[in-house]
Protein backbone atom coordinates (compact mmCIF):
# COMPACT_ATOMS: atom_id res chain seq x y z
CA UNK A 1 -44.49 -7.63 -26.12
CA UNK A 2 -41.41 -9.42 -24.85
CA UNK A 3 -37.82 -6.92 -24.48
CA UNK A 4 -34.31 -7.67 -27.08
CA UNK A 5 -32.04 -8.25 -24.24
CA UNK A 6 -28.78 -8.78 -23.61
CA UNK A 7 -27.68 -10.65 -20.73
CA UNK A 8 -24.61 -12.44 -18.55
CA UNK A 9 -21.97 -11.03 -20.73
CA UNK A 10 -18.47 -11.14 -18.82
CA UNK A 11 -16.73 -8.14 -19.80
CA UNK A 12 -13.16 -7.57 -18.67
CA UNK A 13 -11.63 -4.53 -16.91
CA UNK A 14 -10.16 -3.20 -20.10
CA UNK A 15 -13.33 -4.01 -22.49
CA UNK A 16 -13.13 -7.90 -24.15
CA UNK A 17 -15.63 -9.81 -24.30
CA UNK A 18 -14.30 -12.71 -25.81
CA UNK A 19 -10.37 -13.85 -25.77
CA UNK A 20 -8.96 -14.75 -28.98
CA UNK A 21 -8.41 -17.51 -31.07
CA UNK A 22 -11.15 -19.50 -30.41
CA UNK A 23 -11.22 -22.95 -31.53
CA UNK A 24 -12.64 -26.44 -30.04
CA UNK A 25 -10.37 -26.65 -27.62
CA UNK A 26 -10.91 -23.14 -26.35
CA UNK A 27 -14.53 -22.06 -26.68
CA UNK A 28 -14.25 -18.97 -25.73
CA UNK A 29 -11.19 -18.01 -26.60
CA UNK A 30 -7.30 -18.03 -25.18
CA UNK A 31 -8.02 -16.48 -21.81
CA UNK A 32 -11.70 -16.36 -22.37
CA UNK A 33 -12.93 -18.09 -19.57
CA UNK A 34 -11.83 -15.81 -17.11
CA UNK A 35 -14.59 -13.57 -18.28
CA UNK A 36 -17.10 -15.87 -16.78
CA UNK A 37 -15.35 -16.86 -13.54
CA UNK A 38 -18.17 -15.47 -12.02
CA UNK A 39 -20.81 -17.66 -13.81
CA UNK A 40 -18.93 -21.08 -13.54
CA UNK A 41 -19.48 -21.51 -9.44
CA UNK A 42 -23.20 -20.69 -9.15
CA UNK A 43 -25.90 -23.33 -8.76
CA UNK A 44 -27.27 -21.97 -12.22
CA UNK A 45 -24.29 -23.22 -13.83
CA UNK A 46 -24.35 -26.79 -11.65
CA UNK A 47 -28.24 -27.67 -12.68
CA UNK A 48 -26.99 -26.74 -16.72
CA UNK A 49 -24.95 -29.26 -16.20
CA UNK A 50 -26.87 -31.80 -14.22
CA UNK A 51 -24.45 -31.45 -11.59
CA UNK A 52 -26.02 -30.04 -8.88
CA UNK A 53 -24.83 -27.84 -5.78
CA UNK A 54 -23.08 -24.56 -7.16
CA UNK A 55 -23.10 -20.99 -5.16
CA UNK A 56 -26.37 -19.08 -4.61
CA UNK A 57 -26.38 -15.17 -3.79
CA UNK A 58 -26.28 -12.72 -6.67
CA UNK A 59 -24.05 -13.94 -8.95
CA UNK A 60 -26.64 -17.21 -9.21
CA UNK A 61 -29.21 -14.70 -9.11
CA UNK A 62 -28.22 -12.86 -12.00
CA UNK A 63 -27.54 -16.17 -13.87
CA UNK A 64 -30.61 -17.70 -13.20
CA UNK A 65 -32.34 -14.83 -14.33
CA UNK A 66 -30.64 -14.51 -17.84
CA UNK A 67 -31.47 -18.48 -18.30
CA UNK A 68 -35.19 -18.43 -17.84
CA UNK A 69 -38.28 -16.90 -19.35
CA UNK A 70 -36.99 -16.49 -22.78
CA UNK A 71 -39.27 -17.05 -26.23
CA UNK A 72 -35.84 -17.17 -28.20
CA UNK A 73 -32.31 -16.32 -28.59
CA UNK A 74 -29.86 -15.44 -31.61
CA UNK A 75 -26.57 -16.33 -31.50
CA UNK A 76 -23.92 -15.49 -34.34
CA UNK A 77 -22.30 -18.45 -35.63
CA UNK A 78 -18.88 -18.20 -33.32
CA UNK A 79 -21.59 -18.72 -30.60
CA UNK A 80 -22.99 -22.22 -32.20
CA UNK A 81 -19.14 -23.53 -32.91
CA UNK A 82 -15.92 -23.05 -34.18
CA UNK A 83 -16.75 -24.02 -37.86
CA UNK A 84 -15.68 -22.07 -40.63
CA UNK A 85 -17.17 -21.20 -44.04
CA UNK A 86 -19.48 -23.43 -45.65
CA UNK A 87 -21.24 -26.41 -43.54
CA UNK A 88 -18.49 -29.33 -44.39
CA UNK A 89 -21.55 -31.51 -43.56
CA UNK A 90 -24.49 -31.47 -40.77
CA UNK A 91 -22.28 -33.28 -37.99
CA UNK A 92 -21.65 -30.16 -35.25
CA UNK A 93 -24.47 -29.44 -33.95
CA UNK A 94 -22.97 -26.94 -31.41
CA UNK A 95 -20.84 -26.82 -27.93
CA UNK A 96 -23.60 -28.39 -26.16
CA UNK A 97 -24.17 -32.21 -26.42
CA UNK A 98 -27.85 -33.82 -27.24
CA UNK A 99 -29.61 -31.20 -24.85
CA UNK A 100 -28.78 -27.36 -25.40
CA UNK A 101 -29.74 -24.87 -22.83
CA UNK A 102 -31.51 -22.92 -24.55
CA UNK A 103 -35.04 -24.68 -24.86
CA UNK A 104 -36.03 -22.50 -27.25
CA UNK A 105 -35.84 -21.64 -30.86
CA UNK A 106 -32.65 -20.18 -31.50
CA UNK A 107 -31.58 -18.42 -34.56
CA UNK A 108 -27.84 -18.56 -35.83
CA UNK A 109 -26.25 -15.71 -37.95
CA UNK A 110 -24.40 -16.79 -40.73
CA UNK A 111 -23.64 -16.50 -44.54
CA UNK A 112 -24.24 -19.90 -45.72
CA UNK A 113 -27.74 -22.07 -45.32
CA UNK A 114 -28.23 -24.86 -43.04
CA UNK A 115 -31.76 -26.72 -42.47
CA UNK A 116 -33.14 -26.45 -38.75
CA UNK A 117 -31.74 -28.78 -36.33
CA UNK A 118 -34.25 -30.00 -33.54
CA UNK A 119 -32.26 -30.82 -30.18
CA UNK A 120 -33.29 -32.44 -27.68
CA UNK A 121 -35.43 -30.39 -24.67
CA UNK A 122 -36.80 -27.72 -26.87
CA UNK A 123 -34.12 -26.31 -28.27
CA UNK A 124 -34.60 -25.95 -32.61
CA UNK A 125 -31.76 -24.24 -34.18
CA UNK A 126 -32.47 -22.15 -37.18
CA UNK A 127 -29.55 -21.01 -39.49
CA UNK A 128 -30.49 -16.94 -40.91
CA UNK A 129 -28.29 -16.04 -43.69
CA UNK A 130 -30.14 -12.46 -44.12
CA UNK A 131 -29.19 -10.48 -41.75
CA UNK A 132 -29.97 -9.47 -37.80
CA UNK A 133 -33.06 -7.53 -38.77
CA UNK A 134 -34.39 -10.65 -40.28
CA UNK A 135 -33.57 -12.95 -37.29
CA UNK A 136 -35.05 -10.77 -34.86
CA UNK A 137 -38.20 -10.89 -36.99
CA UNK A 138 -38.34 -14.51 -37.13
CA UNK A 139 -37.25 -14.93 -33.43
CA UNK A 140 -40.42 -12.28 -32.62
CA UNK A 141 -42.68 -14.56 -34.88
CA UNK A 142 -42.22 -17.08 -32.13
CA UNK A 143 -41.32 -15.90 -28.88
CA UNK A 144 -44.69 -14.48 -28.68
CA UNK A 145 -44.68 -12.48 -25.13
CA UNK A 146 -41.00 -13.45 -24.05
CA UNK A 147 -38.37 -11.79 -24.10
CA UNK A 148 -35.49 -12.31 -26.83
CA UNK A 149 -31.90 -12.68 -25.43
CA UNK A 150 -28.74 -11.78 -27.95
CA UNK A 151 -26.25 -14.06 -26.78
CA UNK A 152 -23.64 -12.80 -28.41
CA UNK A 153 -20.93 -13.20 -29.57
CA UNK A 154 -19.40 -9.49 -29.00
CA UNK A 155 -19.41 -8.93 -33.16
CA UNK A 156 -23.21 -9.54 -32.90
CA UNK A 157 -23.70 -7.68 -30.00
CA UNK A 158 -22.28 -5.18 -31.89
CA UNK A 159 -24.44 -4.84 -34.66
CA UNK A 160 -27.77 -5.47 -32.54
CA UNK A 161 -26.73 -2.17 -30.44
CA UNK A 162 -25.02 0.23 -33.43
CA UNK A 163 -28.77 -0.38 -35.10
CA UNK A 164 -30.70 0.35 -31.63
CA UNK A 165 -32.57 -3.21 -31.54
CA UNK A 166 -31.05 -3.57 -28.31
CA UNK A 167 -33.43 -2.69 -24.76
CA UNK A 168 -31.70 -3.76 -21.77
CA UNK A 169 -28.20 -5.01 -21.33
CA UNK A 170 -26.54 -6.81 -18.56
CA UNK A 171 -22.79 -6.57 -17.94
CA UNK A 172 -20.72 -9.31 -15.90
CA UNK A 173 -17.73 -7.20 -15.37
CA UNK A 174 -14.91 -9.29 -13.61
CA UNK A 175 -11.72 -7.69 -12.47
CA UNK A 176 -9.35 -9.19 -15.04
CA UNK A 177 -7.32 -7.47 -17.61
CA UNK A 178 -6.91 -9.83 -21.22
CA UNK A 179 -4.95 -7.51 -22.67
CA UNK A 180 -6.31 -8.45 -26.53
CA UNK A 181 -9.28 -10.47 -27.31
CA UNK A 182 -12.44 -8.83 -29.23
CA UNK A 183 -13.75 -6.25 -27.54
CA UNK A 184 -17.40 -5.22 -27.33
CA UNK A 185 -18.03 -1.70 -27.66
CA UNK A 186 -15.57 -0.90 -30.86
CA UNK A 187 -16.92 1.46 -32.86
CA UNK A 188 -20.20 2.47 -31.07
CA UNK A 189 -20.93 5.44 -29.08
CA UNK A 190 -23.45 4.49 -26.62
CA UNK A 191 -24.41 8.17 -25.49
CA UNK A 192 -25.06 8.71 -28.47
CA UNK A 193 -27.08 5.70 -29.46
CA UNK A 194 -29.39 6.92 -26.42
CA UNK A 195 -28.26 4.01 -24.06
CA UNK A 196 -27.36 4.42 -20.23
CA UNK A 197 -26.35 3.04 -17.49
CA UNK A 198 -29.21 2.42 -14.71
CA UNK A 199 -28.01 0.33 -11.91
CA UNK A 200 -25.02 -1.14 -10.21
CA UNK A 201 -24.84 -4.25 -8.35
CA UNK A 202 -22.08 -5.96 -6.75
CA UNK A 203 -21.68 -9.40 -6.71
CA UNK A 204 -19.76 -12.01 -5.39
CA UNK A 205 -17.33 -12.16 -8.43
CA UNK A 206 -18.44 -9.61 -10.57
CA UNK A 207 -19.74 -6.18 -11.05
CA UNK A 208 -22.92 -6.16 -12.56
CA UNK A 209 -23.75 -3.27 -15.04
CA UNK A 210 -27.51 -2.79 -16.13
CA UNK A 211 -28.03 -0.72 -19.48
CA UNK A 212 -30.69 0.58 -21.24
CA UNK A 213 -31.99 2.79 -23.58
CA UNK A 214 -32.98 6.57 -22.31
């Protein structure tokens, strides 16, 4: 049976995961994107974007890994677009043009229903207004052997770890301060929730933190 990982998430210095006020115009938040400076130059990144070139070594190592070999991923609904409240209508379809990344089915917290929208190159997203324990279920119902990757955002990362549904985690941690944003670890207690830290790399932009549970 496939792992509930977390993976790529660019943490800053003082503990944000995201920067705030996020909106169309800033995806990831005021000052969010320098939370993934270290994802933006690899060759991962390039081929996303049918670019080409990009950096190899282990930042592009890390980020290749955390894109491939995945039965499904769950996203909360900051992570499919900066809609609020009820579905105005079925035109966003996310950040991501015609042809997520994903390539998988992907299952989207939030409170209000939404029929399944099939993307081009794989990707199906399916809207879960029941809870995380119910979209990991469904996302185990088809990943089959794979592994399921939480890709956040940090208030769904949250709530994956404080109910121990979380195996492995992988921390991008750049050396940037925000200052305010949302930070990832509020409220939780990691010790306690049996989780440590098992390896250390260094990368070309980043520190990268590996986590699991004891």
């Amino acid at each position: 049976m496939g792992k509930v990982v977390v993976q790529s998430i660019g943490v800053s210095l003082d503990g944000f995961a995201a920067g705030t006020d996020q909106s169309l115009e800033n995806p990831l938040g005021v000052r969010g994107p320098e939370l993934m400076e270290w994802f933006f130059p690899t060759k991962t990144f390039g081929d996303m974007h049918g670019r080409g070139g990009g950096e190899t070594g282990i930042d592009d190592s890390f980020a290749a890994e955390s894109m491939t070999g995945k039965g499904a991923w769950i996203l909360g609904r900051n992570m499919f677009g900066p809609v609020r409240g009820p579905w105005p209508d079925d035109e966003w379809k996310g950040w991501w043009g015609d042809e997520p990344s994903y390539h998988v089915p992907t299952f989207v917290l939030t409170h209000y229903p939404r029929e399944p929208i099939e993307m081009k190159g794989g990707t199906t997203f399916y809207f879960v207004t029941d809870g995380i324990e119910s979209a990991l279920e469904q996302a185990k119902a088809l990943a089959g052997d794979k592994d399921i990757r939480v890709g956040g955002g940090p208030s769904t990362i949250r709530q994956y770890l404080q109910a121990g549904l979380i195996d492995e985690m992988h921390l991008a941690v750049r050396p940037v301060l925000l200052g305010e944003g949302e930070p990832l670890f509020e409220g939780l207690n990691l010790r306690k929730l049996g989780y440590e830290v098992k390896k250390m790399v260094p990368g070309e932009r980043a520190v990268h933190m590996f986590l699991s549970r004891a």
